[in-house]
C-alpha atoms as a PDB file:
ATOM      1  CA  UNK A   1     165.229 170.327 253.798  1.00  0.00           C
ATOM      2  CA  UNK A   2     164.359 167.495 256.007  1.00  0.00           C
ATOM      3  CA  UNK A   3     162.964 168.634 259.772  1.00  0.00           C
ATOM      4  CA  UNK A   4     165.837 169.338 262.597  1.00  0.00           C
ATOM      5  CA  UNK A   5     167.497 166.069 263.590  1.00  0.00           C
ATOM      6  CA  UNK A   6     166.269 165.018 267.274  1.00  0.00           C
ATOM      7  CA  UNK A   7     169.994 165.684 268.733  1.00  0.00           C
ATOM      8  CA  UNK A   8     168.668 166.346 272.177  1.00  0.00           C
ATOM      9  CA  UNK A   9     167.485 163.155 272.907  1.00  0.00           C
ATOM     10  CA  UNK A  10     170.613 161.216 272.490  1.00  0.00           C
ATOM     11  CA  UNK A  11     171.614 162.415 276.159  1.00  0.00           C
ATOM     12  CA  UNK A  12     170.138 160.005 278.996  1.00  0.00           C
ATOM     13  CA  UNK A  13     167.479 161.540 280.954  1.00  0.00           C
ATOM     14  CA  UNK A  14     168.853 162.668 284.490  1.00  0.00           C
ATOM     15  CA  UNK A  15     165.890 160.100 286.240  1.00  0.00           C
ATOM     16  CA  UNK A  16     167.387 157.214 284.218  1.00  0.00           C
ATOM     17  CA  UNK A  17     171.262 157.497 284.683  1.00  0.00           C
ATOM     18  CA  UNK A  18     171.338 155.135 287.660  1.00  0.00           C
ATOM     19  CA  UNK A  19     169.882 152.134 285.191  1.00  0.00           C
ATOM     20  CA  UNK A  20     172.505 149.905 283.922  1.00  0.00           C
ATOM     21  CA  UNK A  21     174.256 150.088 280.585  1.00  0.00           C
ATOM     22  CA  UNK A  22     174.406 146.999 278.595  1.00  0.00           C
ATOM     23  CA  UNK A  23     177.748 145.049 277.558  1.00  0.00           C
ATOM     24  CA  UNK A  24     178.024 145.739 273.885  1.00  0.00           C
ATOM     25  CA  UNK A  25     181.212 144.608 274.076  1.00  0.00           C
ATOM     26  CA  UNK A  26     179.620 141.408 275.306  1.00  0.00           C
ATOM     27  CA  UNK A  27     176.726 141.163 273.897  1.00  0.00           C
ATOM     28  CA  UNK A  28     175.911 142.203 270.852  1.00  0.00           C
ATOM     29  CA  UNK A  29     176.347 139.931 267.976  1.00  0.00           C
ATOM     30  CA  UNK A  30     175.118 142.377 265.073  1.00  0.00           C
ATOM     31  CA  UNK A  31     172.066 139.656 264.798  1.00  0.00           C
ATOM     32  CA  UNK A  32     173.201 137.408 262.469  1.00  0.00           C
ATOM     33  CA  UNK A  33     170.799 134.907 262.433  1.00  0.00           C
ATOM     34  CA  UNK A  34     168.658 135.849 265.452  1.00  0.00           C
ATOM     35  CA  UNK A  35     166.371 138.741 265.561  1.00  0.00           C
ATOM     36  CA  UNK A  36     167.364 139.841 268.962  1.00  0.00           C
ATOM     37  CA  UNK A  37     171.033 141.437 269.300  1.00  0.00           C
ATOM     38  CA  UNK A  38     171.261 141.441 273.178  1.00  0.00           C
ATOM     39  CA  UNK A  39     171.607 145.171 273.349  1.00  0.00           C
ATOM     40  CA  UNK A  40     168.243 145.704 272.612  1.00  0.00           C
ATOM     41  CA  UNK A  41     164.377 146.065 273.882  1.00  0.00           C
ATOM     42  CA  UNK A  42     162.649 142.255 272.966  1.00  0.00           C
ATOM     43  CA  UNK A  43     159.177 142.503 272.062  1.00  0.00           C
ATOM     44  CA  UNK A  44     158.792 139.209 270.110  1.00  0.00           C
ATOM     45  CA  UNK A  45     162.120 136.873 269.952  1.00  0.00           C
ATOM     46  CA  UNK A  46     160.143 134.211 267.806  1.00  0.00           C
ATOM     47  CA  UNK A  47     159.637 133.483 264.510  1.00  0.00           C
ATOM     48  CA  UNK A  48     155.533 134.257 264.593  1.00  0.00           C
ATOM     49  CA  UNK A  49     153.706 134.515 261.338  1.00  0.00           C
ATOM     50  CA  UNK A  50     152.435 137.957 260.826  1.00  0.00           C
ATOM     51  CA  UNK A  51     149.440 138.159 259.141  1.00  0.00           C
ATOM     52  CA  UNK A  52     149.313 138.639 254.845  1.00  0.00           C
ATOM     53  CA  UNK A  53     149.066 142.696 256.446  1.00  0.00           C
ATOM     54  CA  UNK A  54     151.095 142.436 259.893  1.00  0.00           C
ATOM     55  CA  UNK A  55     153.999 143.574 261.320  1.00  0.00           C
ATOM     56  CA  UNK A  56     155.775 141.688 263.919  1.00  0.00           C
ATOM     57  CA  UNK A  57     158.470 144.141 265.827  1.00  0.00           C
ATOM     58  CA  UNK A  58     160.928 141.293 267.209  1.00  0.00           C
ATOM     59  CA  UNK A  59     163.378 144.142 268.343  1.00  0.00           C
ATOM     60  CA  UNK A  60     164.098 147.942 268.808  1.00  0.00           C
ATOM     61  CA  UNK A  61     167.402 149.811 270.384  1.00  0.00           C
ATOM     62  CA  UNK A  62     169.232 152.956 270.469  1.00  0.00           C
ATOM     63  CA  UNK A  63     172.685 152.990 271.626  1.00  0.00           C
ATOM     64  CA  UNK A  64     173.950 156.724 272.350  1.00  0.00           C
ATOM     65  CA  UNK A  65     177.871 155.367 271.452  1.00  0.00           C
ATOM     66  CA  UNK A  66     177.402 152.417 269.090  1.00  0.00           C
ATOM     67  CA  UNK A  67     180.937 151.189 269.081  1.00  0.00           C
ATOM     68  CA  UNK A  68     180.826 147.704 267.967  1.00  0.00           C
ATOM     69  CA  UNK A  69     179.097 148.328 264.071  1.00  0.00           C
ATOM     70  CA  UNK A  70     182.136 146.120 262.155  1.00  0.00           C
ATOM     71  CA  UNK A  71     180.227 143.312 260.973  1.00  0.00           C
ATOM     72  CA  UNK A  72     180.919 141.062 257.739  1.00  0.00           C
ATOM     73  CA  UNK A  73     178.226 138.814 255.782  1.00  0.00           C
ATOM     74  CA  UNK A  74     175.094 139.716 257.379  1.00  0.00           C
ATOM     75  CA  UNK A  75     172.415 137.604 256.166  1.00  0.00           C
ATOM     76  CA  UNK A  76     168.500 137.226 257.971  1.00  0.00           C
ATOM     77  CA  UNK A  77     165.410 136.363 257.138  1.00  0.00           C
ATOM     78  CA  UNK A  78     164.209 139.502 258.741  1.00  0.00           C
ATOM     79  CA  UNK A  79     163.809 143.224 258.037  1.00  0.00           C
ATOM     80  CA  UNK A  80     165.966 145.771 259.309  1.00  0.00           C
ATOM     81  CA  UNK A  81     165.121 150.031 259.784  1.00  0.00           C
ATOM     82  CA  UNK A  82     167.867 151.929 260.952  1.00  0.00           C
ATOM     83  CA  UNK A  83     168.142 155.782 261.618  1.00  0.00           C
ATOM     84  CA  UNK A  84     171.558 157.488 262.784  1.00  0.00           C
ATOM     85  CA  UNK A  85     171.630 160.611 264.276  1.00  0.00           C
ATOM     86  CA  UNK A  86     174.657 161.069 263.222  1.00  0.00           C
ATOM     87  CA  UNK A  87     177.570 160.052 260.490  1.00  0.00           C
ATOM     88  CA  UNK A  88     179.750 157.402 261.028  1.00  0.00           C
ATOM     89  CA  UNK A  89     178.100 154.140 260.156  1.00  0.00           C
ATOM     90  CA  UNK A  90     177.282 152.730 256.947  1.00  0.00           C
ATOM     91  CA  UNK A  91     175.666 149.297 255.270  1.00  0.00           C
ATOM     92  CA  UNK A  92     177.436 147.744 251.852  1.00  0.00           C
ATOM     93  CA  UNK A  93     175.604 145.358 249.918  1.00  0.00           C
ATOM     94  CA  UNK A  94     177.425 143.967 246.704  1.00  0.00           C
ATOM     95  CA  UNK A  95     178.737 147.682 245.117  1.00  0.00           C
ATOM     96  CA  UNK A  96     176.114 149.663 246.993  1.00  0.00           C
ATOM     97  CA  UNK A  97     177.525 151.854 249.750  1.00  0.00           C
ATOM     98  CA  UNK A  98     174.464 153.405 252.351  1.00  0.00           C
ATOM     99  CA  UNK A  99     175.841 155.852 254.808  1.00  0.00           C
ATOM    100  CA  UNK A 100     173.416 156.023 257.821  1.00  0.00           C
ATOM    101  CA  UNK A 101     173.121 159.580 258.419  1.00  0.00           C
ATOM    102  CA  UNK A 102     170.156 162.007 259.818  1.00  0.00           C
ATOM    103  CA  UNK A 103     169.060 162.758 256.494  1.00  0.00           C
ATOM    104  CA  UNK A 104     168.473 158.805 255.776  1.00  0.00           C
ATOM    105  CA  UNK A 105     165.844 156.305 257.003  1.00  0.00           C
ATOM    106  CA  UNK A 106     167.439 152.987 255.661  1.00  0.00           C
ATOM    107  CA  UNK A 107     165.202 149.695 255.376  1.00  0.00           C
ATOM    108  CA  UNK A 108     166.835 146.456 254.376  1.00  0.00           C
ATOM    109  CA  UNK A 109     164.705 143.616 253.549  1.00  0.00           C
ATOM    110  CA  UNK A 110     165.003 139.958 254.620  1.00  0.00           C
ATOM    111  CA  UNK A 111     167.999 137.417 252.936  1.00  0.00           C
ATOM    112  CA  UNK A 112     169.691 140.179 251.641  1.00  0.00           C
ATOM    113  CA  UNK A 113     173.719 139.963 252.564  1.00  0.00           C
ATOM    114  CA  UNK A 114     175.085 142.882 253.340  1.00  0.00           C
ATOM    115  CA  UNK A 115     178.421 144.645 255.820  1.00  0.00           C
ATOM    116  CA  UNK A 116     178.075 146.877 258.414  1.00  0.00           C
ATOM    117  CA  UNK A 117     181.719 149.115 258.927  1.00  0.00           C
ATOM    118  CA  UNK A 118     181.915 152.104 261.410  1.00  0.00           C
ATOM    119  CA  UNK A 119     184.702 155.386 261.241  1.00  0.00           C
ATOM    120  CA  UNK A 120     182.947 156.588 265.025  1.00  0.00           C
ATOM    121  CA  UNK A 121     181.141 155.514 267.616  1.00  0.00           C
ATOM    122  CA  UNK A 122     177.111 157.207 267.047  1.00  0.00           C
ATOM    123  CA  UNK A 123     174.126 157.556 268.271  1.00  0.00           C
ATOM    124  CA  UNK A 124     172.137 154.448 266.368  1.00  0.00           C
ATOM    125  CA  UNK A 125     168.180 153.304 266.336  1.00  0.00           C
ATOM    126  CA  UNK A 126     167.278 150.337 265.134  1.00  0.00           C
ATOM    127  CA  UNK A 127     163.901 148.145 265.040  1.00  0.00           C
ATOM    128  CA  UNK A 128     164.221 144.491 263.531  1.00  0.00           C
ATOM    129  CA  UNK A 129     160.464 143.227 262.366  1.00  0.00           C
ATOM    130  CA  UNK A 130     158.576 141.108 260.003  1.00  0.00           C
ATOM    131  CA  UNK A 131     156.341 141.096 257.375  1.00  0.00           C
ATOM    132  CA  UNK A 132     154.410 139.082 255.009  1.00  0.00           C
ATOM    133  CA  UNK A 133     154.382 141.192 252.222  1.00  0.00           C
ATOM    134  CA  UNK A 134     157.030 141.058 249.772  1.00  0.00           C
ATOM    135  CA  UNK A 135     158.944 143.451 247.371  1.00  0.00           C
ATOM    136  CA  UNK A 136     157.989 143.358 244.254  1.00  0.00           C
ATOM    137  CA  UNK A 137     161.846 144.852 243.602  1.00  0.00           C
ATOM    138  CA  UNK A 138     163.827 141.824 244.360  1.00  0.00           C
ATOM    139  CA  UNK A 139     167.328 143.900 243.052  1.00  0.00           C
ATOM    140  CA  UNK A 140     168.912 143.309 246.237  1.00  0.00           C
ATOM    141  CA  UNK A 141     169.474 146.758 247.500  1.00  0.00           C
ATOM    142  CA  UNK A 142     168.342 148.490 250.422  1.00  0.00           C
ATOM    143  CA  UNK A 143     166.000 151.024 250.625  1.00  0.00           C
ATOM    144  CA  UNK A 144     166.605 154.483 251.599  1.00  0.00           C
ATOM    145  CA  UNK A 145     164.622 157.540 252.088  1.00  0.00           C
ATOM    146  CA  UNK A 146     165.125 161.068 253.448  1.00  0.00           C
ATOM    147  CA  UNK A 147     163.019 161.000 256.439  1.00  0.00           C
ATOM    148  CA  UNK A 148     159.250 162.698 256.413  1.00  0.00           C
ATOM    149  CA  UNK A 149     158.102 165.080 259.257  1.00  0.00           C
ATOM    150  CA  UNK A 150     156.204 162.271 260.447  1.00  0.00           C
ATOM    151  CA  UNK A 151     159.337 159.676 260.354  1.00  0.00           C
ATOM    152  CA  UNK A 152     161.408 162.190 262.381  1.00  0.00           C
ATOM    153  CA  UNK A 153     159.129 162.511 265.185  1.00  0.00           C
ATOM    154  CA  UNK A 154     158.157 159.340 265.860  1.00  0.00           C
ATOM    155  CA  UNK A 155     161.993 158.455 265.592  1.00  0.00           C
ATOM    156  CA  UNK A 156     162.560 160.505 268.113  1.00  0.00           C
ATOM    157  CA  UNK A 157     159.766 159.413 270.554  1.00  0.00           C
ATOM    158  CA  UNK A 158     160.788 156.166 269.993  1.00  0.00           C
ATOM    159  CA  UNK A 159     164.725 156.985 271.062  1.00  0.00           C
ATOM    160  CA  UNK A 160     163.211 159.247 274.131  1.00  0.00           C
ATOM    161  CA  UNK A 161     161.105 156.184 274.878  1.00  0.00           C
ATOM    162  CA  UNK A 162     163.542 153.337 274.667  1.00  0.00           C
ATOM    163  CA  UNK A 163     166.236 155.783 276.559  1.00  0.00           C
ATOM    164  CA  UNK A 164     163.464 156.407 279.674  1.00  0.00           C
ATOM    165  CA  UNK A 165     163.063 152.695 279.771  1.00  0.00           C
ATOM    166  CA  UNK A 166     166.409 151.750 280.691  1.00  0.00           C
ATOM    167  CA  UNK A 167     167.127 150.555 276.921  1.00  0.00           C
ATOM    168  CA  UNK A 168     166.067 146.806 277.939  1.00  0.00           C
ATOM    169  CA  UNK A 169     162.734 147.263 279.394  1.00  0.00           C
ATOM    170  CA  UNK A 170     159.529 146.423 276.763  1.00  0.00           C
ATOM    171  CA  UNK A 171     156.904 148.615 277.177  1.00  0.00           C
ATOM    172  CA  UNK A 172     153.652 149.315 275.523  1.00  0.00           C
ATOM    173  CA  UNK A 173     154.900 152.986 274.597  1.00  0.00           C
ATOM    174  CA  UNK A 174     158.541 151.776 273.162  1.00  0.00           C
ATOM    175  CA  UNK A 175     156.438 149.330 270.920  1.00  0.00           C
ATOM    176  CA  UNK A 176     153.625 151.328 269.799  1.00  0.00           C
ATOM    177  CA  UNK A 177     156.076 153.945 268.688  1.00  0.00           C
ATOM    178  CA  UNK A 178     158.323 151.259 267.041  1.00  0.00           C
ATOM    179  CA  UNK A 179     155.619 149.739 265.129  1.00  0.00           C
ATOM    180  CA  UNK A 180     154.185 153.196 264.323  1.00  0.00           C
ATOM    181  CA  UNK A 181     157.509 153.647 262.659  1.00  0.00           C
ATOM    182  CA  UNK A 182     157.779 150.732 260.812  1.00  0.00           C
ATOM    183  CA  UNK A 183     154.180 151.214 259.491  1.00  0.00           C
ATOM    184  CA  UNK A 184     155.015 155.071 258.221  1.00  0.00           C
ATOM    185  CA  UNK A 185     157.914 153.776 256.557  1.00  0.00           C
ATOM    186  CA  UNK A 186     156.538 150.880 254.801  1.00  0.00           C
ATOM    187  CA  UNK A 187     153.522 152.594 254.059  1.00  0.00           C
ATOM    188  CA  UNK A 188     155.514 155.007 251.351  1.00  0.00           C
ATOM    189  CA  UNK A 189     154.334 155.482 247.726  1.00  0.00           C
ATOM    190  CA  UNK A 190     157.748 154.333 246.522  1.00  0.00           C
ATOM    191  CA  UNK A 191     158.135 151.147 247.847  1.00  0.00           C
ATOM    192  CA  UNK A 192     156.284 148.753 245.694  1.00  0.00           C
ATOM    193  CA  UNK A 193     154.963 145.499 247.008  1.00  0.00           C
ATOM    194  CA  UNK A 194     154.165 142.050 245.258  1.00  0.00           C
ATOM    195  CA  UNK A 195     150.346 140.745 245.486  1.00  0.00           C
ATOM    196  CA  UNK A 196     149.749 139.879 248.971  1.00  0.00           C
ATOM    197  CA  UNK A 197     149.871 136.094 249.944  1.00  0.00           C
ATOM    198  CA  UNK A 198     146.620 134.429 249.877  1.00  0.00           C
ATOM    199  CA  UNK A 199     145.696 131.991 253.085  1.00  0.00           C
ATOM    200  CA  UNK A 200     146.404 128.587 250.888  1.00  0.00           C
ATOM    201  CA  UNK A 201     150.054 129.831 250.478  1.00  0.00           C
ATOM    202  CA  UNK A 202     150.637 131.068 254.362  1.00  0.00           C
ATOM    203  CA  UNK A 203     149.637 127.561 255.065  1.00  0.00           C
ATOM    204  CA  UNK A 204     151.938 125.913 252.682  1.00  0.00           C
ATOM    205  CA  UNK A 205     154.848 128.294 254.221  1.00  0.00           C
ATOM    206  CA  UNK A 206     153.823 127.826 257.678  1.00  0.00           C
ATOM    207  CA  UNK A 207     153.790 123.893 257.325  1.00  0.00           C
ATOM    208  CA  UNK A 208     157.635 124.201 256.219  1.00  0.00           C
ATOM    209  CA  UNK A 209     158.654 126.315 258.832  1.00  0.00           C
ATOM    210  CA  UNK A 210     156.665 123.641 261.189  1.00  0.00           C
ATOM    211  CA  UNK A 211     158.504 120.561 259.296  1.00  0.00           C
ATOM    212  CA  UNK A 212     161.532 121.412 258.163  1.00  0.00           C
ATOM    213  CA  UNK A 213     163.406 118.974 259.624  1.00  0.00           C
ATOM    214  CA  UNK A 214     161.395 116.300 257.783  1.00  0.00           C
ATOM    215  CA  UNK A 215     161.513 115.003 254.655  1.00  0.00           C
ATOM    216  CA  UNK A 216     159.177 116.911 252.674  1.00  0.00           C
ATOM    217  CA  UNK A 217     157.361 116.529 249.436  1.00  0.00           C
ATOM    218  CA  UNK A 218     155.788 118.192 247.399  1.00  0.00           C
ATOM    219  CA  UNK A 219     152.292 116.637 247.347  1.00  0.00           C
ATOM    220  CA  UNK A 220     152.358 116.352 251.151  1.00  0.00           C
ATOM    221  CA  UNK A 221     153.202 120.814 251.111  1.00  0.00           C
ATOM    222  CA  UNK A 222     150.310 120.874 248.816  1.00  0.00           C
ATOM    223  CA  UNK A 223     148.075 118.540 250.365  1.00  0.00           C
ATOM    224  CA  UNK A 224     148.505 120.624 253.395  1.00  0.00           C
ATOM    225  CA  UNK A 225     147.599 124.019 251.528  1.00  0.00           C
ATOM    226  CA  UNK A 226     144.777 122.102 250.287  1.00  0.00           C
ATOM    227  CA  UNK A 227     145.384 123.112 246.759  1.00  0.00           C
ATOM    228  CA  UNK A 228     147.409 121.005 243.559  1.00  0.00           C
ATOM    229  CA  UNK A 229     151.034 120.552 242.940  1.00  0.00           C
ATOM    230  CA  UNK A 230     150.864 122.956 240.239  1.00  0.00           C
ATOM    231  CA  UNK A 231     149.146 125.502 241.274  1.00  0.00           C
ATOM    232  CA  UNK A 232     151.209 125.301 244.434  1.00  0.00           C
ATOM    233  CA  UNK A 233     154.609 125.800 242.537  1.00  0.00           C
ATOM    234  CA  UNK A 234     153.227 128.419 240.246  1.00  0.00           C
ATOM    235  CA  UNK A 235     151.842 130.573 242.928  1.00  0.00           C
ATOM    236  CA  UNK A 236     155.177 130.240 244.750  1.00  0.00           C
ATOM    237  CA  UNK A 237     157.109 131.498 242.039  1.00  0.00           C
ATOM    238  CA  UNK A 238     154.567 134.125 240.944  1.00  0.00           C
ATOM    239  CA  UNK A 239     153.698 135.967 244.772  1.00  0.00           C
ATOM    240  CA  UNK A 240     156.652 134.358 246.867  1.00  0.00           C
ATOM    241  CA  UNK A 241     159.350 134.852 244.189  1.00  0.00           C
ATOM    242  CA  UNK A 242     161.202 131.517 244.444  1.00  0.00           C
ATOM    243  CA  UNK A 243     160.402 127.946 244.721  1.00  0.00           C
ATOM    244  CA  UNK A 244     158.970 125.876 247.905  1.00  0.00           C
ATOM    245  CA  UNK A 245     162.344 124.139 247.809  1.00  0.00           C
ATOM    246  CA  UNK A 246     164.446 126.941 247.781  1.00  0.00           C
ATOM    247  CA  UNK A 247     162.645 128.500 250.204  1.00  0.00           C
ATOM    248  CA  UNK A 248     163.169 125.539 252.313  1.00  0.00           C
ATOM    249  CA  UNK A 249     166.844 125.948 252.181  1.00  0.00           C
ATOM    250  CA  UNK A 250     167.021 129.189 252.993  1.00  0.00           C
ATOM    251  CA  UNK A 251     165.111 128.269 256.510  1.00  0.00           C
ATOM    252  CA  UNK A 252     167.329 125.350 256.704  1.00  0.00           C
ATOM    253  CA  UNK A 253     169.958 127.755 257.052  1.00  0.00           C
ATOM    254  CA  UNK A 254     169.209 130.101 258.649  1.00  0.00           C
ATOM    255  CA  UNK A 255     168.134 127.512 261.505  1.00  0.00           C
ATOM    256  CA  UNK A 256     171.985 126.290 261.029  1.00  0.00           C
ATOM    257  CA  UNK A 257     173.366 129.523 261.629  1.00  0.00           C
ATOM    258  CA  UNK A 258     171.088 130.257 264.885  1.00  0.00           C
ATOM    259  CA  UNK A 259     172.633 126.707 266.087  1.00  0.00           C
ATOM    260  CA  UNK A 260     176.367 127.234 264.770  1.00  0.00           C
ATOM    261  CA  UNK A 261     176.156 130.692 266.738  1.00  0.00           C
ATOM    262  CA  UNK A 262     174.779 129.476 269.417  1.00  0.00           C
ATOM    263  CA  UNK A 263     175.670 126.059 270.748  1.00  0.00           C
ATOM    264  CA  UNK A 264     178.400 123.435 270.435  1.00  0.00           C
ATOM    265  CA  UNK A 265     176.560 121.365 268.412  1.00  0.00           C
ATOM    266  CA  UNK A 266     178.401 119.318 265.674  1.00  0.00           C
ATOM    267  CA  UNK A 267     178.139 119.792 261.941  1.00  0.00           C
ATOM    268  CA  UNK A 268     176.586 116.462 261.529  1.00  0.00           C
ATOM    269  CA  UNK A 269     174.081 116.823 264.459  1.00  0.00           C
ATOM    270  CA  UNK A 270     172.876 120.556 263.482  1.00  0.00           C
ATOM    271  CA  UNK A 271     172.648 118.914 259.676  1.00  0.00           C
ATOM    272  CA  UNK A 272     170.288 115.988 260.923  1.00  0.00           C
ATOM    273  CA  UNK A 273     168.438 118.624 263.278  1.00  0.00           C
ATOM    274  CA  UNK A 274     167.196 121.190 260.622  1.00  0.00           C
ATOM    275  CA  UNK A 275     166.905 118.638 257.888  1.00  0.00           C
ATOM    276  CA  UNK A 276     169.890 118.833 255.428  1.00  0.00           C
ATOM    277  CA  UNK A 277     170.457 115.017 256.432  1.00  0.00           C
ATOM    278  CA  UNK A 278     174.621 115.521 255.985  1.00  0.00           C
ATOM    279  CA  UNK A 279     177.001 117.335 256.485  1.00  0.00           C
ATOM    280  CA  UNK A 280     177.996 118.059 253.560  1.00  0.00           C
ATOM    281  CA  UNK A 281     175.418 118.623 251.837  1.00  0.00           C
ATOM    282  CA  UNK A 282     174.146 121.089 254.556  1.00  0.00           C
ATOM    283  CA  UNK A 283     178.082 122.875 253.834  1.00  0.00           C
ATOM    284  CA  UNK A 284     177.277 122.856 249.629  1.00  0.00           C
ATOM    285  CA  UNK A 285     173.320 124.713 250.178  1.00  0.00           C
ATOM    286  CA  UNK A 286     174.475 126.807 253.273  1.00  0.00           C
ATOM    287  CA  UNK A 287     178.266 127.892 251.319  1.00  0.00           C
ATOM    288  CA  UNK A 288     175.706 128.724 248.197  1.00  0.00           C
ATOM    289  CA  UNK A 289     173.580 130.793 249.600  1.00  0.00           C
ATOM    290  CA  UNK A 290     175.632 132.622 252.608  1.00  0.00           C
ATOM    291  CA  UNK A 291     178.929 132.480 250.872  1.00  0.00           C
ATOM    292  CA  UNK A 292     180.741 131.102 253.551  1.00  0.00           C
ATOM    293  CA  UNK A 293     181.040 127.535 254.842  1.00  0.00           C
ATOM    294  CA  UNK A 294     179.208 126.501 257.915  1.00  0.00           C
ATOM    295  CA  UNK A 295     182.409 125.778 259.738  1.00  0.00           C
ATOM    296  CA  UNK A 296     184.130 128.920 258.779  1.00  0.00           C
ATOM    297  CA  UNK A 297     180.800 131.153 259.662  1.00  0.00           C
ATOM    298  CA  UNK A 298     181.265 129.799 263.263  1.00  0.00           C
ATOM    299  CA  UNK A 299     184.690 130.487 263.445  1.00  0.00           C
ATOM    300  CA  UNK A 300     184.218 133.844 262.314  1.00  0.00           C
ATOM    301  CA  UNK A 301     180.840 135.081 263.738  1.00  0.00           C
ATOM    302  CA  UNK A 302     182.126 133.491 267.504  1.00  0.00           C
ATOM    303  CA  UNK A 303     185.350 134.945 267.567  1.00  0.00           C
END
């Protein structure tokens, strides 16, 4: 049996209950695109490039009455943990339903598309993050674990912690224990990782990310690695698990979706911004890949 669920912590601390309560209502958006919900504690809002073994914690929050949990075609290029305190909330990707319970620490890696759908209002933690590393598992699915001694307590230290800060206020103990987590969970003997990246492909994927608006090529991404065309490619495929192009699009949109969230920018100005040239050929890769068109997505995910 896993250890007692930290139930006491879900009630504000009496010297807090004068700090405001964020707007979910308002604010949070379920973080599409965007690391950062806006009902959360920021730590790192930006898309920084961890190191081949670093973490980067972009976001952690714990709502005590997480109301707003209805959200369709999630899709991000970054990692999610959650932990629920209690029932009510679950995750579907494809035919796989995940209820979040207290028995359940639930990661789901990056450009994976999954739906969130609540029954209750719960107590919910979550911590958004990167990493370099890559799953050597690329199924699709999320991955869930009952939680260790070790998981439990620092998931409750890290709701105590983000509860005595006023739930928007970074601080060094909120971040230390929300990296701590991330590290236990990641560090577990089932999850199985590819071969870490080695510095001539950070550097190829870091020059994309820096350029994708431009009109790349192949020899120029290689030339900047420093290494062939065909090594490039095959080391790509072989650690990254796709090609440099593909990988290209998938930042491409992912940019688009930030901007269609975001501003009032038109189809054929966000498609010359992050690269895709048109407009519809932006709408045939970002329709492929997120399912939805890129005028539909903002109808939907602005209300």
């Amino acid at each position: 049996m896993p250890p007692q669920s930290p139930r006491l912590i879900n009630k504000p601390c009496q010297r807090d209950s004068h700090r405001e309560k964020p707007d979910t209502h308002k604010n949070n958006a379920g973080a599409y695109e965007s690391p950062v919900s806006g009902v959360g504690i920021v730590h790192d809002p930006d898309w920084t490039n961890p190191t081949p073994r670093g973490v980067v914690i972009h976001e952690c929050g714990f709502l005590e009455a997480n109301k707003h949990w209805n959200f369709t075609r999630v899709f991000s290029p970054f990692w999610r943990l959650y932990f629920n305190t209690e029932p009510g909330h679950r995750v579907i990707l494809g035919k796989e339903v995940v209820e979040l319970t207290p028995e359940r620490i639930v990661l789901i890696p990056p450009h994976r598309q999954f739906h969130c759908r609540s029954t209750r209002p719960v107590p919910s933690l979550w911590v958004h993050f990167s990493t370099s590393r890559k799953l050597a598992d690329k199924s699709g699915g999320a991955l869930v674990f009952q939680p260790s001694a070790a998981e439990f307590a620092l998931a409750g230290d890290l709701i105590e912690a983000i509860s005595e800060a006023g739930l928007r206020e970074p601080t060094d103990r909120n971040f230390r224990l929300a990296m701590a987590l991330v590290l236990t969970a990641l560090a577990r003997r089932e999850i199985a990782w590819s071969p870490e990246f080695p510095p001539h492909l950070l550097k190829a994927m870091r020059y994309l990310e820096e350029n994708l608006a431009s009109d790349l090529r192949i020899e120029s991404l290689a030339r900047a690695a420093g290494i062939g065309e065909a090594r490039l490619r095959a080391d790509f495929k072989k650690i990254h698990g796709t090609t440099p192009g593909k990988y290209l699009s998938e930042i491409r949109v992912r940019e688009a979706a930030a901007m269609l969230f975001h501003t009032d920018k038109s189809l054929e100005g966000i498609a010359e911004t992050v690269g895709f040239g048109t407009r519809f050929y932006m709408s045939r890769v970002f329709k492929k890949i997120t399912g939805e068109s890129p005028a539909s997505y903002r109808r939907k995910h602005r209300g």
